[in-house]
C-alpha atoms as a PDB file:
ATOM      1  CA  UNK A   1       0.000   0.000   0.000  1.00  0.00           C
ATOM      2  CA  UNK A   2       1.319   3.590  -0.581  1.00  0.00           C
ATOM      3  CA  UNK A   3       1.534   5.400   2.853  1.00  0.00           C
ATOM      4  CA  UNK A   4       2.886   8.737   1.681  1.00  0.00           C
ATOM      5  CA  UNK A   5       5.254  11.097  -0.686  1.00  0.00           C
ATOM      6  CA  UNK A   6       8.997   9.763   0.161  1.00  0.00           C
ATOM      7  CA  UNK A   7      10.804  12.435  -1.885  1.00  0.00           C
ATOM      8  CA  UNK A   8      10.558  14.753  -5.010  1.00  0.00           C
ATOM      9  CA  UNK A   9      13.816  14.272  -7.002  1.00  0.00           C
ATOM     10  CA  UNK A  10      15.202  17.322  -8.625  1.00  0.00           C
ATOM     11  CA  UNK A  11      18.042  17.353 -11.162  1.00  0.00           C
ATOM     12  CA  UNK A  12      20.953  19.800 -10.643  1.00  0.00           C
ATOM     13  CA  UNK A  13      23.694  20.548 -12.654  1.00  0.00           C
ATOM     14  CA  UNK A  14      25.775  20.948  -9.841  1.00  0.00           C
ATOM     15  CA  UNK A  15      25.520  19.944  -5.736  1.00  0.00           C
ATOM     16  CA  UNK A  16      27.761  22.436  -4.474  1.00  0.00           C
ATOM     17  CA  UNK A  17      26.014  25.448  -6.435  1.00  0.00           C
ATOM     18  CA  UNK A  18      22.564  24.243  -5.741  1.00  0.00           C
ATOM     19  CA  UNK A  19      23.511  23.069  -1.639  1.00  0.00           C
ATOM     20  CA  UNK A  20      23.382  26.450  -0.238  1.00  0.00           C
ATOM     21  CA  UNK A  21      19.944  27.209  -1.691  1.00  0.00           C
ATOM     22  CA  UNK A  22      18.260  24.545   0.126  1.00  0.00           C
ATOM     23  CA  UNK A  23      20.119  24.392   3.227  1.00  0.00           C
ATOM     24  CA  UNK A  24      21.082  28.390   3.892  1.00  0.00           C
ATOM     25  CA  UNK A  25      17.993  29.920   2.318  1.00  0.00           C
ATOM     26  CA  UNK A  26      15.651  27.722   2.693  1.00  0.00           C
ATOM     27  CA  UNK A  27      17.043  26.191   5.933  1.00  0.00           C
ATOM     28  CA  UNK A  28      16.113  22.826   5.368  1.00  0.00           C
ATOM     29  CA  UNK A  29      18.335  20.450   7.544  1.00  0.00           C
ATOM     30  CA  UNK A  30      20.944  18.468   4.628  1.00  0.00           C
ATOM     31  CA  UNK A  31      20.473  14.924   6.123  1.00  0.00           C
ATOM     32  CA  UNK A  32      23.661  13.624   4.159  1.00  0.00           C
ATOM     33  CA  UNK A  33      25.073  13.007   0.167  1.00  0.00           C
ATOM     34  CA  UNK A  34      25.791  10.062  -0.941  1.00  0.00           C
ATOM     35  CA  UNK A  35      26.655   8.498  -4.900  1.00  0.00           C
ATOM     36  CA  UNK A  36      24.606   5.625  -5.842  1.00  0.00           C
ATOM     37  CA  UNK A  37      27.220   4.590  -8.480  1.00  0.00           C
ATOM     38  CA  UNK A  38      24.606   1.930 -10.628  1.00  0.00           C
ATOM     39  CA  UNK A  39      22.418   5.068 -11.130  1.00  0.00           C
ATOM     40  CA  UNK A  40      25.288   7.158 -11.742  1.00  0.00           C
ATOM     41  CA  UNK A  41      23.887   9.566  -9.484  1.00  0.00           C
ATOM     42  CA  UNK A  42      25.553  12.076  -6.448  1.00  0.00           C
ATOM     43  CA  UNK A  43      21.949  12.515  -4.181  1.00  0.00           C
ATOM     44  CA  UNK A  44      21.473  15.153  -1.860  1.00  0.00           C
ATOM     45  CA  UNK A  45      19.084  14.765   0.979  1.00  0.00           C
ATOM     46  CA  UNK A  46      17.091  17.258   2.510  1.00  0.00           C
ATOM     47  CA  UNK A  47      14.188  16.368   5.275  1.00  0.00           C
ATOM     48  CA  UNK A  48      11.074  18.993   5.171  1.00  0.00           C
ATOM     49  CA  UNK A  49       8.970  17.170   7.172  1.00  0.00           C
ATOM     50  CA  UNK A  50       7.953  13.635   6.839  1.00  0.00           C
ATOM     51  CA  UNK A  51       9.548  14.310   2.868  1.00  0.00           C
ATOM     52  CA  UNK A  52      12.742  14.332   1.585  1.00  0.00           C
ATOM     53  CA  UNK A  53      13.747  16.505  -1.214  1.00  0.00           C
ATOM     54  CA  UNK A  54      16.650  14.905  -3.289  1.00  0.00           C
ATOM     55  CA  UNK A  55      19.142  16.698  -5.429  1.00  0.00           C
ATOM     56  CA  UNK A  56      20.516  14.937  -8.052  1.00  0.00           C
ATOM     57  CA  UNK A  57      23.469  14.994  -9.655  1.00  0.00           C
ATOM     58  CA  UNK A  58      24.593  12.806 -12.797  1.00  0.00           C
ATOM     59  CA  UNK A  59      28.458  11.281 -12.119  1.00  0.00           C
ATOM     60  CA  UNK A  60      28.485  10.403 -15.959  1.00  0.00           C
ATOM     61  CA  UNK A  61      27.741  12.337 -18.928  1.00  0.00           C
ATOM     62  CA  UNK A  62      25.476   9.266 -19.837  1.00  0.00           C
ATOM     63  CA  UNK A  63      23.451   8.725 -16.983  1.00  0.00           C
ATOM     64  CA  UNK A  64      19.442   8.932 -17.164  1.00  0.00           C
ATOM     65  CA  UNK A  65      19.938  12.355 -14.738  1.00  0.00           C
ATOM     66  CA  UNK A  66      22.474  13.636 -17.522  1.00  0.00           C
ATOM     67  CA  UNK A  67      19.994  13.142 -20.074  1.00  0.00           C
ATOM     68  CA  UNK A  68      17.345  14.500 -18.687  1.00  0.00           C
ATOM     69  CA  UNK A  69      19.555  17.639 -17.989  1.00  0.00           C
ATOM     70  CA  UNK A  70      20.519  17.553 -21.320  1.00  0.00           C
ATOM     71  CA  UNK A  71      16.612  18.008 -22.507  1.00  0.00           C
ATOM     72  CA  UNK A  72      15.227  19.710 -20.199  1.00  0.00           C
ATOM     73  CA  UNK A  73      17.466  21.571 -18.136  1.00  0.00           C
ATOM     74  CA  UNK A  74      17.216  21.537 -13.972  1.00  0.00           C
ATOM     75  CA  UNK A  75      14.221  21.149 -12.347  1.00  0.00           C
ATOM     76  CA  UNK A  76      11.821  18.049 -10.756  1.00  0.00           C
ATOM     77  CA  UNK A  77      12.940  14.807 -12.208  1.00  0.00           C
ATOM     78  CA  UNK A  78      10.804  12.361 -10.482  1.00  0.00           C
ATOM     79  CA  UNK A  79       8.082  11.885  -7.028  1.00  0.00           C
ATOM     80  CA  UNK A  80       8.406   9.137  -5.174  1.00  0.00           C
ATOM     81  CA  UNK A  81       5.848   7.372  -3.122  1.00  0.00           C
ATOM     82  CA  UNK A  82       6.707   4.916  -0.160  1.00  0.00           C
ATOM     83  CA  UNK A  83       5.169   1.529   0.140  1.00  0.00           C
ATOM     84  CA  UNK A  84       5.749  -1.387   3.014  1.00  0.00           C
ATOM     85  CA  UNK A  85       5.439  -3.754   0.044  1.00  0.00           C
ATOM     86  CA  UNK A  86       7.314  -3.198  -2.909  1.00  0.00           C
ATOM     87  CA  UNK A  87       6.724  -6.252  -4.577  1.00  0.00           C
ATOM     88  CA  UNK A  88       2.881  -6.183  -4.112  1.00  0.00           C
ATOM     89  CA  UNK A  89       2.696  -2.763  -5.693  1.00  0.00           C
ATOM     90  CA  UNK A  90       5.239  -3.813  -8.449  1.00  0.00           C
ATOM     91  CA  UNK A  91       2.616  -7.087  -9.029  1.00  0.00           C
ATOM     92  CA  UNK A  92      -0.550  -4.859  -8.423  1.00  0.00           C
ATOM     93  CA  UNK A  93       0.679  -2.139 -11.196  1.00  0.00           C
ATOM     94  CA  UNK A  94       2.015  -4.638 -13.610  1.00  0.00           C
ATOM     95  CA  UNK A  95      -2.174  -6.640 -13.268  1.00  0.00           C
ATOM     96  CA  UNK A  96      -3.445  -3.593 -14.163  1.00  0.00           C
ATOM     97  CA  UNK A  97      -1.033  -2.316 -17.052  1.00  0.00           C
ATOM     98  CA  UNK A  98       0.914   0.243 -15.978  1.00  0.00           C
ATOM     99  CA  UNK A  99       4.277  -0.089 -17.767  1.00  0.00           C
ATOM    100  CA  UNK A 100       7.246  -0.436 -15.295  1.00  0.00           C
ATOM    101  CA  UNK A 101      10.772   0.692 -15.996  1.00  0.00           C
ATOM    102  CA  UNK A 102      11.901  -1.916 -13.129  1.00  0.00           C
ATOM    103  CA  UNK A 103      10.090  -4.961 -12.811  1.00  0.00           C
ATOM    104  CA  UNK A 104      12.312  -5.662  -9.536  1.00  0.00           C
ATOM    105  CA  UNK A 105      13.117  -3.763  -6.730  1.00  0.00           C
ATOM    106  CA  UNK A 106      17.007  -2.084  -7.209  1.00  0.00           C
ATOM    107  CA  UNK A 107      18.785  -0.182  -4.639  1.00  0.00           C
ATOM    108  CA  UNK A 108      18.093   3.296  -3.812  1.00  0.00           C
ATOM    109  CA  UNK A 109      19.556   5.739  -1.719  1.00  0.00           C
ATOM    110  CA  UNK A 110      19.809   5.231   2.179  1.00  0.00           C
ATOM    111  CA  UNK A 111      19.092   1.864   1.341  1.00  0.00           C
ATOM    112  CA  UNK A 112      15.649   1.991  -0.198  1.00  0.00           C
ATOM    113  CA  UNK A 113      14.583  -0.625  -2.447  1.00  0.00           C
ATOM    114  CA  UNK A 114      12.919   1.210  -5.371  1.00  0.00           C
ATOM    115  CA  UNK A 115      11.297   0.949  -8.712  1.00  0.00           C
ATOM    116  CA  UNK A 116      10.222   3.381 -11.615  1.00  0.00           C
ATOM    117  CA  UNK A 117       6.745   3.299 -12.962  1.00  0.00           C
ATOM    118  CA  UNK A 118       7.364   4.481 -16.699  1.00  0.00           C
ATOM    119  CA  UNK A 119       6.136   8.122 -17.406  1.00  0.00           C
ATOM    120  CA  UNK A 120       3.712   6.684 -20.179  1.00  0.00           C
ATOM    121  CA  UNK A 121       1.590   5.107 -18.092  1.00  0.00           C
ATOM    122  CA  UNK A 122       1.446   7.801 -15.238  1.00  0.00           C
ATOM    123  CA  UNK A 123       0.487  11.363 -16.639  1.00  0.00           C
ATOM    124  CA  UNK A 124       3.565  11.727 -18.184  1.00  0.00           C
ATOM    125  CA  UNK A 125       5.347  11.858 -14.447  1.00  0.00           C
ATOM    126  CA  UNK A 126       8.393   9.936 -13.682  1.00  0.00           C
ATOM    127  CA  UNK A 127       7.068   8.033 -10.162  1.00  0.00           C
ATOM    128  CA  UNK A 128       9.485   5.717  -8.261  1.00  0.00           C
ATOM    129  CA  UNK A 129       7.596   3.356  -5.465  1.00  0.00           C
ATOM    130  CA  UNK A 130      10.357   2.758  -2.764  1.00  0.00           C
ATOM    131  CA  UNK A 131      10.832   0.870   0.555  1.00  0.00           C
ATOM    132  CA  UNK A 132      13.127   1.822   3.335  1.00  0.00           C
ATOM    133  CA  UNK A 133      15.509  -0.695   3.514  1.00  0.00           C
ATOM    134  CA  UNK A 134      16.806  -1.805   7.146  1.00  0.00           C
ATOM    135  CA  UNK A 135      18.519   0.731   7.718  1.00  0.00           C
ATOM    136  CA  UNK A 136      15.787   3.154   7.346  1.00  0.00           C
ATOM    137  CA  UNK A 137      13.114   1.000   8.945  1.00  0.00           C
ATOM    138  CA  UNK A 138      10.942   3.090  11.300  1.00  0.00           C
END
C-alpha cells in the first residue's frame, strides 16, 4: 500500500552550487550526500517534514539524470511514493497495465529498495515506489 510522498527528485547541474539554496535559504536540515554509483547519481538529501527533497546529480555524462539535464534543463525529475510492500505494488501495477521501468526492486539511496513506474503510463510523471531498507526502517 502507498503510505505517503517519500521524496521529489530534482536534477541539478551541480551539488555544491545548488547546496546552499536549500540548506542556507531555505534552511532545510541536509540529512547527508551520498553516490549511488549503478544510477550514476551524487543525491542530496534534505528532510522537510515527513519528505525528503533529493538533489541529483549525474556522475556520468550518460546517466538517465544527464539526459534529462541535457533536454530539459534543472528542475523536478521524479516523485516518489513509499510503500511497506514493494513487490505487491510492483505485481498490483504490472495486473493492471501500468508499464514499469523496473520490474524488480534495485537499490536506492539510504538503502531503499525502489522501482520506476514508466512516465507513459502515469500522466507523463516519472514516479518511483520505494521501501526503506533496514537501515531506514521506522
Amino acid at each position: 500500500m502507498i503510505t505517503q510522498i517519500n521524496h521529489i527528485g530534482i536534477a541539478v547541474e551541480s551539488l555544491e552550487a545548488t547546496i546552499p539554496f536549500y540548506r542556507d535559504q531555505l534552511r532545510l536540515p541536509l540529512v547527508g550526500i551520498e553516490e549511488v554509483t549503478d544510477q550514476k547519481v551524487r543525491v542530496a538529501i534534505f528532510r522537510i517534514g515527513e519528505v525528503h527533497i533529493e538533489l541529483l546529480e549525474p556522475t556520468d555524462p550518460e546517466s538517465p539524470i544527464a539526459r534529462f539535464l541535457e533536454k530539459k534543463g534543472q528542475g523536478i525529475h521524479h516523485i516518489a511514493l513509499q510503500t511497506d510492500d514493494i513487490e505487491g505494488e510492483i505485481e498490483n501495477m504490472r495486473s493492471n497495465q501500468i508499464e514499469m521501468i523496473d520490474v524488480v526492486p534495485r537499490p536506492g539511496a539510504h538503502g531503499n529498495q525502489i522501482a520506476f513506474l514508466h512516465p507513459r503510463s502515469t500522466g507523463k510523471v516519472l514516479t518511483e515506489i520505494c521501501q526503506h531498507g533496514e537501515e531506514q526502517a521506522h
